[in-house]
Each structure stands twice: as C-alpha cells, then as structure tokens.
PDB file of N, CA and C in Angstrom:
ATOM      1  N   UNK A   1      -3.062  -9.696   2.522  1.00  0.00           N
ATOM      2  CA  UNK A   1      -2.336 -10.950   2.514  1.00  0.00           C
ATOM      3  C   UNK A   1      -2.333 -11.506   3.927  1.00  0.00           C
ATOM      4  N   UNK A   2      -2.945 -12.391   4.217  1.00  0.00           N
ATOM      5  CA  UNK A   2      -2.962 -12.964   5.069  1.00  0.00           C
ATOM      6  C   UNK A   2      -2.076 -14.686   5.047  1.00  0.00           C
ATOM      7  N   UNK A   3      -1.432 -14.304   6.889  1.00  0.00           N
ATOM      8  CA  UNK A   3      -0.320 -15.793   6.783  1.00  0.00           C
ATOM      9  C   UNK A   3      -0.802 -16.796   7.854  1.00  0.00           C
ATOM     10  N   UNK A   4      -0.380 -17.671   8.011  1.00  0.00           N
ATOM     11  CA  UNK A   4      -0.699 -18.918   9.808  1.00  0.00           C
ATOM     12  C   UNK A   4      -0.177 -18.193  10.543  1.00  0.00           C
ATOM     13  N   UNK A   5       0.808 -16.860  10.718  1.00  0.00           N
ATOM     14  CA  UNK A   5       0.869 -15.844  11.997  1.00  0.00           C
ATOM     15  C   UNK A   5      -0.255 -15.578  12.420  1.00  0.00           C
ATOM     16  N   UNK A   6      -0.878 -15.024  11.151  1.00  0.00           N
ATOM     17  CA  UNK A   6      -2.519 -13.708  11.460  1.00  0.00           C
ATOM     18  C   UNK A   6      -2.875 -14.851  11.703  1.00  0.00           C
ATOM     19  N   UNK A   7      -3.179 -15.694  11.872  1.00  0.00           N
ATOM     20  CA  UNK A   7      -4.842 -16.854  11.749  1.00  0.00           C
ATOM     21  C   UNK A   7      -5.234 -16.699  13.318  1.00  0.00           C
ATOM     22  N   UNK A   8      -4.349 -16.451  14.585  1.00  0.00           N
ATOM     23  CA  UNK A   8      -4.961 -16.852  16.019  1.00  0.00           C
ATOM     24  C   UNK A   8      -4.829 -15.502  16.629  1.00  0.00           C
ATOM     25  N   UNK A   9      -4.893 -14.065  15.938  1.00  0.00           N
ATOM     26  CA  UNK A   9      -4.524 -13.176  16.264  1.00  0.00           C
ATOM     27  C   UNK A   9      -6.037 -12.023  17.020  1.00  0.00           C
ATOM     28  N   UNK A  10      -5.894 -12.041  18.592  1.00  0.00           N
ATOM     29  CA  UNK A  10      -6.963 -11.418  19.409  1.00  0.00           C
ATOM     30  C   UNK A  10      -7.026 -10.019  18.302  1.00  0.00           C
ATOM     31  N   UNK A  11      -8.552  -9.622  18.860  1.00  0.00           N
ATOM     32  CA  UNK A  11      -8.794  -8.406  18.209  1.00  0.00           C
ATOM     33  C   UNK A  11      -7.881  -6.819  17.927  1.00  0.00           C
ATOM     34  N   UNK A  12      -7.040  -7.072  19.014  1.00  0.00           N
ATOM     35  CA  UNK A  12      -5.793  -5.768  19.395  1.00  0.00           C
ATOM     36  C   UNK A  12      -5.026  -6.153  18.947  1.00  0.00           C
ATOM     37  N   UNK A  13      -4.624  -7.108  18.725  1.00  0.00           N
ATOM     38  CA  UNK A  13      -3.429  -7.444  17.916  1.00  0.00           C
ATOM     39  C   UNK A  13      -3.631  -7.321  16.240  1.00  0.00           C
ATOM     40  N   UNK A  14      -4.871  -7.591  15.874  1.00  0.00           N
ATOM     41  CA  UNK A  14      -5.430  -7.329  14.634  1.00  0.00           C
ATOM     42  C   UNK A  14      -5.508  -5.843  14.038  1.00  0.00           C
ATOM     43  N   UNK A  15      -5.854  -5.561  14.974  1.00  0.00           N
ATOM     44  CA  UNK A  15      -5.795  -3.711  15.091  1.00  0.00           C
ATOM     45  C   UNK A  15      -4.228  -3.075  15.078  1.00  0.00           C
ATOM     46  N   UNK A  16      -3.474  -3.386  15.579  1.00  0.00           N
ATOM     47  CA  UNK A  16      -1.970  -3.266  15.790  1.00  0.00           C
ATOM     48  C   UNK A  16      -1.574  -3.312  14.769  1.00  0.00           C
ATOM     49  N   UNK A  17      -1.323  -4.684  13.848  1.00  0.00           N
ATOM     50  CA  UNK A  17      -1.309  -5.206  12.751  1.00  0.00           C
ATOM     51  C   UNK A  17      -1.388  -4.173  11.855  1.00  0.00           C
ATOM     52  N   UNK A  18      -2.974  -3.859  12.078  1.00  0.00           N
ATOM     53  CA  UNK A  18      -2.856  -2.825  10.657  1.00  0.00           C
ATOM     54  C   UNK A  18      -2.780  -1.454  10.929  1.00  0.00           C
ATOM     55  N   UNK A  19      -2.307  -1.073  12.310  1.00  0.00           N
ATOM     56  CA  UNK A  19      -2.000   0.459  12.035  1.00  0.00           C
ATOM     57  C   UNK A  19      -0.345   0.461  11.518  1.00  0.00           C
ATOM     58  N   UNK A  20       0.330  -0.765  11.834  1.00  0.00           N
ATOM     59  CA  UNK A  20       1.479  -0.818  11.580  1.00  0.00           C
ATOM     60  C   UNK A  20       1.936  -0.649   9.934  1.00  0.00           C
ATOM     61  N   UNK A  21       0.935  -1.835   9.359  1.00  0.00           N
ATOM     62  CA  UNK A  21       0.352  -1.834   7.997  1.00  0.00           C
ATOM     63  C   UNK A  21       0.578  -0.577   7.477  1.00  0.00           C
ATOM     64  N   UNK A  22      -0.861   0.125   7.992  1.00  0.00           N
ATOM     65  CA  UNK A  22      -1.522   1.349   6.986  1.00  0.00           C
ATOM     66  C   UNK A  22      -0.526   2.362   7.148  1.00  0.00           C
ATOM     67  N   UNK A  23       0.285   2.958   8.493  1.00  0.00           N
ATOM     68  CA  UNK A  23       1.442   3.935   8.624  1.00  0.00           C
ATOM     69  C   UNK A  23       2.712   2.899   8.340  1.00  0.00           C
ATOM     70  N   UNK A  24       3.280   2.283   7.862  1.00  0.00           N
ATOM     71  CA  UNK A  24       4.104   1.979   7.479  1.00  0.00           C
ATOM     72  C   UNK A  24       5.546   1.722   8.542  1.00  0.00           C
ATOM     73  N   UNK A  25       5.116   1.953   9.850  1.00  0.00           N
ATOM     74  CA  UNK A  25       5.701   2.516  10.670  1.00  0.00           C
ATOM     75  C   UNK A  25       5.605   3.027  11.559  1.00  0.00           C
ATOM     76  N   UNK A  26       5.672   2.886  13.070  1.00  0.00           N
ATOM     77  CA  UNK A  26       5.035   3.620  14.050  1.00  0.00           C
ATOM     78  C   UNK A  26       5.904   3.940  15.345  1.00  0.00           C
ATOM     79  N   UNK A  27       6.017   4.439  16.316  1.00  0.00           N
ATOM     80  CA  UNK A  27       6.775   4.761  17.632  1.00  0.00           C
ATOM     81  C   UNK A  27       6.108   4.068  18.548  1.00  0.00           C
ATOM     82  N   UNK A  28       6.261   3.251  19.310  1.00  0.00           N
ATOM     83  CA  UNK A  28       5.651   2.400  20.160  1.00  0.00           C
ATOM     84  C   UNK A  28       4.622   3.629  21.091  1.00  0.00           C
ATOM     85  N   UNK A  29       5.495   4.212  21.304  1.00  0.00           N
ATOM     86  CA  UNK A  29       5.063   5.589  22.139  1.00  0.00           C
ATOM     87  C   UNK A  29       3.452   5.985  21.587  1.00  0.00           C
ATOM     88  N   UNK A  30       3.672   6.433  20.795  1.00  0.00           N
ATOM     89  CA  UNK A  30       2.409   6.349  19.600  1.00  0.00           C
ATOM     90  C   UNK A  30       1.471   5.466  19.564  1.00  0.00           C
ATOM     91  N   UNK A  31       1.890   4.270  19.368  1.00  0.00           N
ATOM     92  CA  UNK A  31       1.377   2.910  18.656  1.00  0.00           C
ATOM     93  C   UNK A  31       0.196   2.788  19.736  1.00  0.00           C
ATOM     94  N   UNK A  32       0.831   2.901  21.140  1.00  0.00           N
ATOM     95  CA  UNK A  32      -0.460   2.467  22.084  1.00  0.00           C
ATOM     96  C   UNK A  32      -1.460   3.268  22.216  1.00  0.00           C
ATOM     97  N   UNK A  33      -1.203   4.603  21.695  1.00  0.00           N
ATOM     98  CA  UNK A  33      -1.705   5.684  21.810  1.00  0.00           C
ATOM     99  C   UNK A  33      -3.201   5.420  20.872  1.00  0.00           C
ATOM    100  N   UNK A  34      -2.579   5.048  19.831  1.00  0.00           N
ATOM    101  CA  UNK A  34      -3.517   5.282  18.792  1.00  0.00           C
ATOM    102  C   UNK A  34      -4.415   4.015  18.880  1.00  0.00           C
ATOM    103  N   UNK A  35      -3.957   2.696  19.495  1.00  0.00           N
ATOM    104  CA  UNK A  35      -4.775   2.140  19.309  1.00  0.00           C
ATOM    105  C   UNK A  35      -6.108   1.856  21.022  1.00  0.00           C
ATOM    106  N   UNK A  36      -5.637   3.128  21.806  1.00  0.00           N
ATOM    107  CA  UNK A  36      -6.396   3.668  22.584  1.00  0.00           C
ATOM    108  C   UNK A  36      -6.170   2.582  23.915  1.00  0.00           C
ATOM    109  N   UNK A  37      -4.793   1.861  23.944  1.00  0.00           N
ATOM    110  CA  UNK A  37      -5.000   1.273  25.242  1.00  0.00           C
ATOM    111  C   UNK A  37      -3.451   1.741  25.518  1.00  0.00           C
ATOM    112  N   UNK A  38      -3.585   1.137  27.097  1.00  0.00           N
ATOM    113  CA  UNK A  38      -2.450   1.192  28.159  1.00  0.00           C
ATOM    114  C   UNK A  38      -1.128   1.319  27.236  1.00  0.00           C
ATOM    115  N   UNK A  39       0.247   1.701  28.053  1.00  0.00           N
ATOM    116  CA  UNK A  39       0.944   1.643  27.746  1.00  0.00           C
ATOM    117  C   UNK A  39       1.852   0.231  27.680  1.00  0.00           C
ATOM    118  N   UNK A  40       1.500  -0.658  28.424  1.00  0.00           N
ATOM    119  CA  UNK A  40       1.238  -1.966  29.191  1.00  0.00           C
ATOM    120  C   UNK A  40       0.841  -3.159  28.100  1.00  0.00           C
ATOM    121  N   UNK A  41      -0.781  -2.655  27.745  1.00  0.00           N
ATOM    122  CA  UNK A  41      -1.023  -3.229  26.738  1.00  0.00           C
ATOM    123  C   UNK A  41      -0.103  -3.608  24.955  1.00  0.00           C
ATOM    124  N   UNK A  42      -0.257  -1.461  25.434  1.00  0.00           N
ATOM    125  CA  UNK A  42       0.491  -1.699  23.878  1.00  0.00           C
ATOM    126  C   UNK A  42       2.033  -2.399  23.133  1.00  0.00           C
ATOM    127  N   UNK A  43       2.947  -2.454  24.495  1.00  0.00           N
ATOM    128  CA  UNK A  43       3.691  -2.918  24.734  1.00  0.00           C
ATOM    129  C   UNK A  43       3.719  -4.775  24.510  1.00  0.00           C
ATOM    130  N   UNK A  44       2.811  -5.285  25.137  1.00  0.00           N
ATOM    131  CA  UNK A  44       2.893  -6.699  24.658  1.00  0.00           C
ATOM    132  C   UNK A  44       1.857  -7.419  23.810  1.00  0.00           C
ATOM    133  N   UNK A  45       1.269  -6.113  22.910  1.00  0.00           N
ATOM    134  CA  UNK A  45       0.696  -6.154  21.172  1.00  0.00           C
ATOM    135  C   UNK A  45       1.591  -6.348  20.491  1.00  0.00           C
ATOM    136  N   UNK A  46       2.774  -5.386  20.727  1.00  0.00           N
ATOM    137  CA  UNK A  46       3.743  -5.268  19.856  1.00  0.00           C
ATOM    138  C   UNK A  46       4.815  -6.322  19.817  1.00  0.00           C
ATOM    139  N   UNK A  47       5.177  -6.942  21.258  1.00  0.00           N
ATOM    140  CA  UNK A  47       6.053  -8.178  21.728  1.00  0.00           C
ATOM    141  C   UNK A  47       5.421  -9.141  20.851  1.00  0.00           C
ATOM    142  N   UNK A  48       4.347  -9.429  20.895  1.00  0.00           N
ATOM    143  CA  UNK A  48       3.187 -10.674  20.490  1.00  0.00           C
ATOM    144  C   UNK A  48       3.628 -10.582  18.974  1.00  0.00           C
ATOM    145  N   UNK A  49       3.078  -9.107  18.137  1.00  0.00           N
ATOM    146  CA  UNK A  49       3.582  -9.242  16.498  1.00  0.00           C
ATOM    147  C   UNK A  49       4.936  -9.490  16.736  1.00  0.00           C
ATOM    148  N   UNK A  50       5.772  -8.827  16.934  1.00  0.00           N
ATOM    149  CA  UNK A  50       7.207  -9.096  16.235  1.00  0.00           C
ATOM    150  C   UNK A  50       7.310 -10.649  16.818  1.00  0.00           C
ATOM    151  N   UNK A  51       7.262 -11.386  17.898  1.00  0.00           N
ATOM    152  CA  UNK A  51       7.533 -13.277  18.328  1.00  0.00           C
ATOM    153  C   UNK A  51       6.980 -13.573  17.167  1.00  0.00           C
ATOM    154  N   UNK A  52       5.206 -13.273  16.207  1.00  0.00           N
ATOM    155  CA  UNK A  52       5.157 -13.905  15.378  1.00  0.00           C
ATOM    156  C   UNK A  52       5.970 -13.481  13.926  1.00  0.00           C
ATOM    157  N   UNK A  53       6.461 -12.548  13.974  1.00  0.00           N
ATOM    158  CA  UNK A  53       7.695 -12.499  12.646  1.00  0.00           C
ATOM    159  C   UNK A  53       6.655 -11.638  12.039  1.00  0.00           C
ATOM    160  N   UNK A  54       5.345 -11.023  12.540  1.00  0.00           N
ATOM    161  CA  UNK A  54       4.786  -9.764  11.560  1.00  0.00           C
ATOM    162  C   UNK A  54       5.156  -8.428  11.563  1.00  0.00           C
ATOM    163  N   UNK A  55       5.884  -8.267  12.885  1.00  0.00           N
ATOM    164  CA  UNK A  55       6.776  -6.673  12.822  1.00  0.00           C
ATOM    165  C   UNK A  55       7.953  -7.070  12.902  1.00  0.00           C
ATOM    166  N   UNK A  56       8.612  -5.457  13.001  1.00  0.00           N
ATOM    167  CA  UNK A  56      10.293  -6.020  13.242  1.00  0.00           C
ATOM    168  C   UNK A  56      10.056  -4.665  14.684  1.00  0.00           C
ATOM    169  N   UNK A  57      10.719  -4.663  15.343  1.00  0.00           N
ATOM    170  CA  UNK A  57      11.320  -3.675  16.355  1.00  0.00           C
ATOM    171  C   UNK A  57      12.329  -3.617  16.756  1.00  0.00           C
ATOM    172  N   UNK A  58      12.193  -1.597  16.468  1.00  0.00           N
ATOM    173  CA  UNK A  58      13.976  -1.315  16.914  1.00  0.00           C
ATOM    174  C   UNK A  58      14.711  -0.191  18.083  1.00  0.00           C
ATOM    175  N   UNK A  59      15.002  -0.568  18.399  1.00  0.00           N
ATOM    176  CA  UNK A  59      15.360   0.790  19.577  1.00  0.00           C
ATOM    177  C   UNK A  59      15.452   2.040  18.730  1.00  0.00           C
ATOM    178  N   UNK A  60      14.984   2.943  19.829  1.00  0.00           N
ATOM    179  CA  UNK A  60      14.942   4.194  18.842  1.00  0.00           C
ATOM    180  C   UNK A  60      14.615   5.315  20.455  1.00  0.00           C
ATOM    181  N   UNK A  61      14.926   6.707  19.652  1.00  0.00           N
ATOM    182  CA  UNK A  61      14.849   7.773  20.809  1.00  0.00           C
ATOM    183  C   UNK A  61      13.918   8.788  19.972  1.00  0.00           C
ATOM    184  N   UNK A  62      12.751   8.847  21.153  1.00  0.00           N
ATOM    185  CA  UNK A  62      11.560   9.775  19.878  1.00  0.00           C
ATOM    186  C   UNK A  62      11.163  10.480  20.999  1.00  0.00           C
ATOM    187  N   UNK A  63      11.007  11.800  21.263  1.00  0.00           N
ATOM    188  CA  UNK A  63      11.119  12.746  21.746  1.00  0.00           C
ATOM    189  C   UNK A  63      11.856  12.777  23.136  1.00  0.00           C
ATOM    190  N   UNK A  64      12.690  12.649  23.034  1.00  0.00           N
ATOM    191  CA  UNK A  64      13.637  12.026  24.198  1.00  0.00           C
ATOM    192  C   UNK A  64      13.616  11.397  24.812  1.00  0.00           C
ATOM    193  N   UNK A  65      12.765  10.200  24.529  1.00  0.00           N
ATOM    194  CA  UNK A  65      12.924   9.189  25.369  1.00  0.00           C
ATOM    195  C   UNK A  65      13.041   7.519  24.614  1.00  0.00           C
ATOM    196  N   UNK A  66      13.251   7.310  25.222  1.00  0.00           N
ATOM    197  CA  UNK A  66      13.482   5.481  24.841  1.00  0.00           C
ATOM    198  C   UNK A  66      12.217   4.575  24.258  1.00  0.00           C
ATOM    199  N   UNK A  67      12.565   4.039  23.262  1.00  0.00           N
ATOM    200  CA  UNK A  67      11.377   3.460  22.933  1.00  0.00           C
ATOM    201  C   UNK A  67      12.254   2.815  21.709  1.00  0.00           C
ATOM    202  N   UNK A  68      10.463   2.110  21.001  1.00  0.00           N
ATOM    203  CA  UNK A  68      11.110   1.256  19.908  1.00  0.00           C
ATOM    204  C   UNK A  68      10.198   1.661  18.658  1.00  0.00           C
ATOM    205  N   UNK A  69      11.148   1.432  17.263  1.00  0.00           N
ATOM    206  CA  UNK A  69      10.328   1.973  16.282  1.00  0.00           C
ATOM    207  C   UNK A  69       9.671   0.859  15.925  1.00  0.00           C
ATOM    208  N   UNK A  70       8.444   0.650  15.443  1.00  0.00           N
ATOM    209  CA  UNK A  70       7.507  -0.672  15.201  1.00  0.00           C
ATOM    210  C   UNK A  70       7.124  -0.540  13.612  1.00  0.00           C
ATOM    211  N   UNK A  71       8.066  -1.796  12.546  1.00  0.00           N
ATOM    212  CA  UNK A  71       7.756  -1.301  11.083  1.00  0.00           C
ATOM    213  C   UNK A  71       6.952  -2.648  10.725  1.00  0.00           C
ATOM    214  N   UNK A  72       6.126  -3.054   9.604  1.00  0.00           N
ATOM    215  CA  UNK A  72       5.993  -4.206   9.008  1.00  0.00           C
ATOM    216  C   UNK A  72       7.261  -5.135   8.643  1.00  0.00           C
ATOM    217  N   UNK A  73       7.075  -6.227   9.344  1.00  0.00           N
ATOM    218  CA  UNK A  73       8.117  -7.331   8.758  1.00  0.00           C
ATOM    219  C   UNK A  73       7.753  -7.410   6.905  1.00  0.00           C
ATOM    220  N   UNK A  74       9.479  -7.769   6.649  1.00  0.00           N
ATOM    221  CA  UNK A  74       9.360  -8.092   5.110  1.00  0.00           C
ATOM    222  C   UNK A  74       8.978  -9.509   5.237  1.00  0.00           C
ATOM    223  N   UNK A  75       7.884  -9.345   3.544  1.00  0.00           N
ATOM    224  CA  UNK A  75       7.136 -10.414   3.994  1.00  0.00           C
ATOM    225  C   UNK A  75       7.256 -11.206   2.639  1.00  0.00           C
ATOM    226  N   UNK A  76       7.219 -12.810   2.215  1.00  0.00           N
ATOM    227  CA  UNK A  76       8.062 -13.305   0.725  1.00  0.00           C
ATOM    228  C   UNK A  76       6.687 -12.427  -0.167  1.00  0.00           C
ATOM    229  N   UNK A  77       7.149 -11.580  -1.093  1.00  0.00           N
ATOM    230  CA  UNK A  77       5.811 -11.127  -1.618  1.00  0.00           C
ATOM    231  C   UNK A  77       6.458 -11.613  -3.071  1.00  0.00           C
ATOM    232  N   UNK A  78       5.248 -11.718  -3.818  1.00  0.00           N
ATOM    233  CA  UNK A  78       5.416 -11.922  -5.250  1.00  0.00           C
ATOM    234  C   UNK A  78       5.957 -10.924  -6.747  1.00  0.00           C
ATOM    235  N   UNK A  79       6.923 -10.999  -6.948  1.00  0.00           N
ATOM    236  CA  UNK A  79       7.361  -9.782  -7.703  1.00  0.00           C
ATOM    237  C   UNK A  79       6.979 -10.039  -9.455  1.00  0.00           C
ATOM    238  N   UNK A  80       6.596 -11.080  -9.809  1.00  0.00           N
ATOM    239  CA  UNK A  80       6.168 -11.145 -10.739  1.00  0.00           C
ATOM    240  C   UNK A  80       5.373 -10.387 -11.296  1.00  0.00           C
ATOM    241  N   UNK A  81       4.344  -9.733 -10.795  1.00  0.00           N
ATOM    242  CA  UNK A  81       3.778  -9.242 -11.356  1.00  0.00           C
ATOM    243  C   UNK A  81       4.560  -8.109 -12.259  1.00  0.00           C
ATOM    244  N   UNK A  82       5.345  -6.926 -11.174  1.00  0.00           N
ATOM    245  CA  UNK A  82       6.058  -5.693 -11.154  1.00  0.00           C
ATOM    246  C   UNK A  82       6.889  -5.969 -12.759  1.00  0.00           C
ATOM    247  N   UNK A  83       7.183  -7.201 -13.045  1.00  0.00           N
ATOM    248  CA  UNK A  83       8.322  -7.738 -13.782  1.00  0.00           C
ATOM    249  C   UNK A  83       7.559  -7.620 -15.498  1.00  0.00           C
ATOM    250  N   UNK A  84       8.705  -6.816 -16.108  1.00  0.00           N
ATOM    251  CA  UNK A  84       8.569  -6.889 -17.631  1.00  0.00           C
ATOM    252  C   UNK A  84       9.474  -7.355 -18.179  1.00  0.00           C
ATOM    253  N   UNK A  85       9.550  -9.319 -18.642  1.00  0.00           N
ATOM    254  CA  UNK A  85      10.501  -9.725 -19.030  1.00  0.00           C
ATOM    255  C   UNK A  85      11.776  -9.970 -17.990  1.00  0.00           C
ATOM    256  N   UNK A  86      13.003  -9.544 -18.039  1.00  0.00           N
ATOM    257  CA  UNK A  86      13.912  -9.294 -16.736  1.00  0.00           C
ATOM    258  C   UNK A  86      14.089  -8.020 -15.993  1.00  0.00           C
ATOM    259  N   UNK A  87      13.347  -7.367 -16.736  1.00  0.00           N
ATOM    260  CA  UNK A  87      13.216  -5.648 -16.069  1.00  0.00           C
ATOM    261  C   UNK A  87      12.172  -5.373 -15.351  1.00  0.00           C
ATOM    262  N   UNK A  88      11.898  -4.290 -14.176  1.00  0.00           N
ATOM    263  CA  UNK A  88      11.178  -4.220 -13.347  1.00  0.00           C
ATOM    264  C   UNK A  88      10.532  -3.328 -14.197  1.00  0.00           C
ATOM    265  N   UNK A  89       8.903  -3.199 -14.271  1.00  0.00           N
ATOM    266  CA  UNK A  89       8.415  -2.368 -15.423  1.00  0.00           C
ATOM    267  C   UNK A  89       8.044  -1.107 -14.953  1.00  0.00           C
ATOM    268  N   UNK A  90       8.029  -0.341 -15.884  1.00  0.00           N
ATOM    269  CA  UNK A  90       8.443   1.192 -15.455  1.00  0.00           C
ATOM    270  C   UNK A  90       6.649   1.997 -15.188  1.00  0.00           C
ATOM    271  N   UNK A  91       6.218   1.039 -15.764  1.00  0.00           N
ATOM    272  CA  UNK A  91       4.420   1.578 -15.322  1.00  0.00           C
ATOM    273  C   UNK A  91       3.731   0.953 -13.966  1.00  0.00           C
ATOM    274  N   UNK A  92       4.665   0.414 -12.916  1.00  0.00           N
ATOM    275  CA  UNK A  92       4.398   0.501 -11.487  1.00  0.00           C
ATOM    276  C   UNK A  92       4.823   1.498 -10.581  1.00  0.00           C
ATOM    277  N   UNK A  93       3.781   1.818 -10.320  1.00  0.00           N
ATOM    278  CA  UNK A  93       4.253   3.017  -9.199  1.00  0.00           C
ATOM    279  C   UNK A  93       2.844   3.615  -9.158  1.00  0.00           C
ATOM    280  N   UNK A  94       3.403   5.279  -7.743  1.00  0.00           N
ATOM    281  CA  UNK A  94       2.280   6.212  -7.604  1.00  0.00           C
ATOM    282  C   UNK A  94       1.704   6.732  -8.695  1.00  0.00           C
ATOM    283  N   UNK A  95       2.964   7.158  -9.583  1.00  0.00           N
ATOM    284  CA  UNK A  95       2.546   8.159 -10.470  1.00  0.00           C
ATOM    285  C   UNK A  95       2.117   7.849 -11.462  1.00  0.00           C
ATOM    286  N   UNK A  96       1.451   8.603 -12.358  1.00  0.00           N
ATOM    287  CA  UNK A  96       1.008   8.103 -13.374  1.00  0.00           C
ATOM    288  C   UNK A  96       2.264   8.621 -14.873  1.00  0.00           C
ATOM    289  N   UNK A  97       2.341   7.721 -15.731  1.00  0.00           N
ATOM    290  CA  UNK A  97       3.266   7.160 -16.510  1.00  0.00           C
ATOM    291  C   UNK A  97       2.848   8.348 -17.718  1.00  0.00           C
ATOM    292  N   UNK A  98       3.057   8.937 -18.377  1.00  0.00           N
ATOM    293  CA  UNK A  98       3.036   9.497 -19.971  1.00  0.00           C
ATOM    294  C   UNK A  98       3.543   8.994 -20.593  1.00  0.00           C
ATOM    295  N   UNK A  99       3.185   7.495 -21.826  1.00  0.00           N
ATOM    296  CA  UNK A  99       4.398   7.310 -22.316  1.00  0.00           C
ATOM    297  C   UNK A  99       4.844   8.109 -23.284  1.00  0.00           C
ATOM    298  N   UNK A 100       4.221   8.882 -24.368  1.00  0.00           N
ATOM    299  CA  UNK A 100       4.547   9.791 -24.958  1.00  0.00           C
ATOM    300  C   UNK A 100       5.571  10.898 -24.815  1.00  0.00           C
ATOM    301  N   UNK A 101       6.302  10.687 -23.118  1.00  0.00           N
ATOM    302  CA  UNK A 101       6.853  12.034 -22.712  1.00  0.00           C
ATOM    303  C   UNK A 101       8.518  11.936 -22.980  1.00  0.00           C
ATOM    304  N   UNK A 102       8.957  12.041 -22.804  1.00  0.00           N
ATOM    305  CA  UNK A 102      10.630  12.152 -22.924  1.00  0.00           C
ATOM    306  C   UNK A 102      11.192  11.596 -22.380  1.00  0.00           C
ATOM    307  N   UNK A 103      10.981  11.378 -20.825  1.00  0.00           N
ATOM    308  CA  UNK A 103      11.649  11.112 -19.569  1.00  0.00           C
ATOM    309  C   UNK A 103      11.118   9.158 -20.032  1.00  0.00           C
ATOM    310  N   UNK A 104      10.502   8.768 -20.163  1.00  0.00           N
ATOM    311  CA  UNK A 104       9.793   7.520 -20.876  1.00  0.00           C
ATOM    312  C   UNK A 104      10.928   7.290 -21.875  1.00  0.00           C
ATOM    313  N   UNK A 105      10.233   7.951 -22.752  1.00  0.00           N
ATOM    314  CA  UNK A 105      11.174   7.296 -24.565  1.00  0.00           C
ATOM    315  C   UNK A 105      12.566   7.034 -23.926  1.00  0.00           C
ATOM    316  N   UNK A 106      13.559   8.001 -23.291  1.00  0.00           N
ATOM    317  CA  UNK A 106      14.714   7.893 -22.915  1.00  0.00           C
ATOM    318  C   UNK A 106      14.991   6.695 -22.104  1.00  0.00           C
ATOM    319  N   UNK A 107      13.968   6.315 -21.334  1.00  0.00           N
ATOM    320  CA  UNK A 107      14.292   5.381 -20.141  1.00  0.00           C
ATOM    321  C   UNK A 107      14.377   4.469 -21.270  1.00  0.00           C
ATOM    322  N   UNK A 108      13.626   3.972 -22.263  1.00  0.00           N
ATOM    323  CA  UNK A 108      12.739   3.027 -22.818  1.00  0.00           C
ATOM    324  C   UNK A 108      14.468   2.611 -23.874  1.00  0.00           C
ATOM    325  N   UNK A 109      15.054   3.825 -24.326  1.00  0.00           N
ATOM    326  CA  UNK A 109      15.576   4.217 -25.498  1.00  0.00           C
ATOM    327  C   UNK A 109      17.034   3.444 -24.647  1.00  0.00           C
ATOM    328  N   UNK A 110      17.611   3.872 -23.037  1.00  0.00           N
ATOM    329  CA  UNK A 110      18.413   3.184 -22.603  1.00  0.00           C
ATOM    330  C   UNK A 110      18.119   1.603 -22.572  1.00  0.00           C
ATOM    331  N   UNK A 111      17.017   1.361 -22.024  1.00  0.00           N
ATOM    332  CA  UNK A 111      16.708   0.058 -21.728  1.00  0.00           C
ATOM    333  C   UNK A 111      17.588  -0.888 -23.183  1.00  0.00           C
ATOM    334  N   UNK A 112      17.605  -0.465 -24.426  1.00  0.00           N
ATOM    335  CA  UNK A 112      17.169  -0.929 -25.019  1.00  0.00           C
ATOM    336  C   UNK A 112      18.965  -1.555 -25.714  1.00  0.00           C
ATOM    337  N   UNK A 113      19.894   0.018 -25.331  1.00  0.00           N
ATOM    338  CA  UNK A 113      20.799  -0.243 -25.811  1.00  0.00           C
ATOM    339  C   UNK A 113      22.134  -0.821 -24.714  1.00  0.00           C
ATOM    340  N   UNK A 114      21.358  -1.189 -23.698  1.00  0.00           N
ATOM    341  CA  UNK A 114      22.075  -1.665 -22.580  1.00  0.00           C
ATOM    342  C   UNK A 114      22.456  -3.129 -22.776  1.00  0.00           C
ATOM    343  N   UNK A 115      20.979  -3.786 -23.754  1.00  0.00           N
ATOM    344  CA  UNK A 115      21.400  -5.099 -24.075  1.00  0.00           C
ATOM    345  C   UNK A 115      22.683  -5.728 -25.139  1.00  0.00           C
TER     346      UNK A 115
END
C-alpha cells in the first residue's frame, strides 16, 4: 500500500520503511544497524518517517540504554474485506480454519444465538 508520504521517499528511507514494515517493530539501536548505516544516519531515517506520519516513535530503554522503539504508523486500512455481514469473519487469520471441528460449530452456534 502505497500513500503521497512514500511517493518522494530517498532510497534509505525506502529501506527503513520496510524493515519497519516486515519486523513490525524495531529499536532504533537496531534499526541503523540493520540497515547498515551510521548511527547519525539512522537516526534522521527514522525522524524523516515518523514527520511523514509512516512510523510512530517511542522512548524506550533496550539494553540499558536510551533509545526509541520504531513501529509502523496505523494506517486507514480497509476492513471490509475481514467483515462477514456485521461480524468480523472467523476464516481470517494465520491459522488454518476446520470448519467441521468443534471449536468452529460452537463459535458459529454462539454467533447465532447472540442475535
């Protein structure tokens, strides 16, 4: 998903972007680490995303020292899909669903008498 934040975004910042992305979450400490520059650098990668509203950053203490935790900003995403009717549907997710199984029928069996 791309927004008019990403559109003017240098190559390190693109890179930033998605380690933030793909780990869900990172330690600044880290963050510069991994994306193999300065501490300097990595530092105003991370200033640059969060001014454009694509991370959030938070103070944080990670192996004793001071730093900030660097997560993906929430971003307006579309929930429609997830949606069965007014209920969030129970066949999204990691796992894979049995409906045949018990833990199912029951969910299915509450759903039903809740209305």
């Amino acid at each position: 998903m791309s927004t008019a934040a990403e559109g003017d975004l240098s190559e390190a910042e693109r890179a930033g972007l998605e380690l933030v992305r793909t780990t869900g979450g990172i330690h600044q400490s880290e963050f510069w680490k991994e994306l193999d520059v300065s501490s300097r650098k990595g530092s105003r990668i991370a200033e640059s995303l969060e001014e454009r509203g694509l991370v959030q950053r938070e103070d944080t203490v990670y192996e004793g020292h001071n730093t900030y935790y660097i997560a993906p900003a929430a971003r307006d995403l579309d929930f429609s899909l997830l949606m069965a009717g007014n209920n969030l549907s129970p066949l999204v997710g990691e796992e894979d669903v049995e409906p045949e199984s018990d833990a199912f029928s029951q969910w299915i069996m509450q759903l039903a008498y809740e209305d």
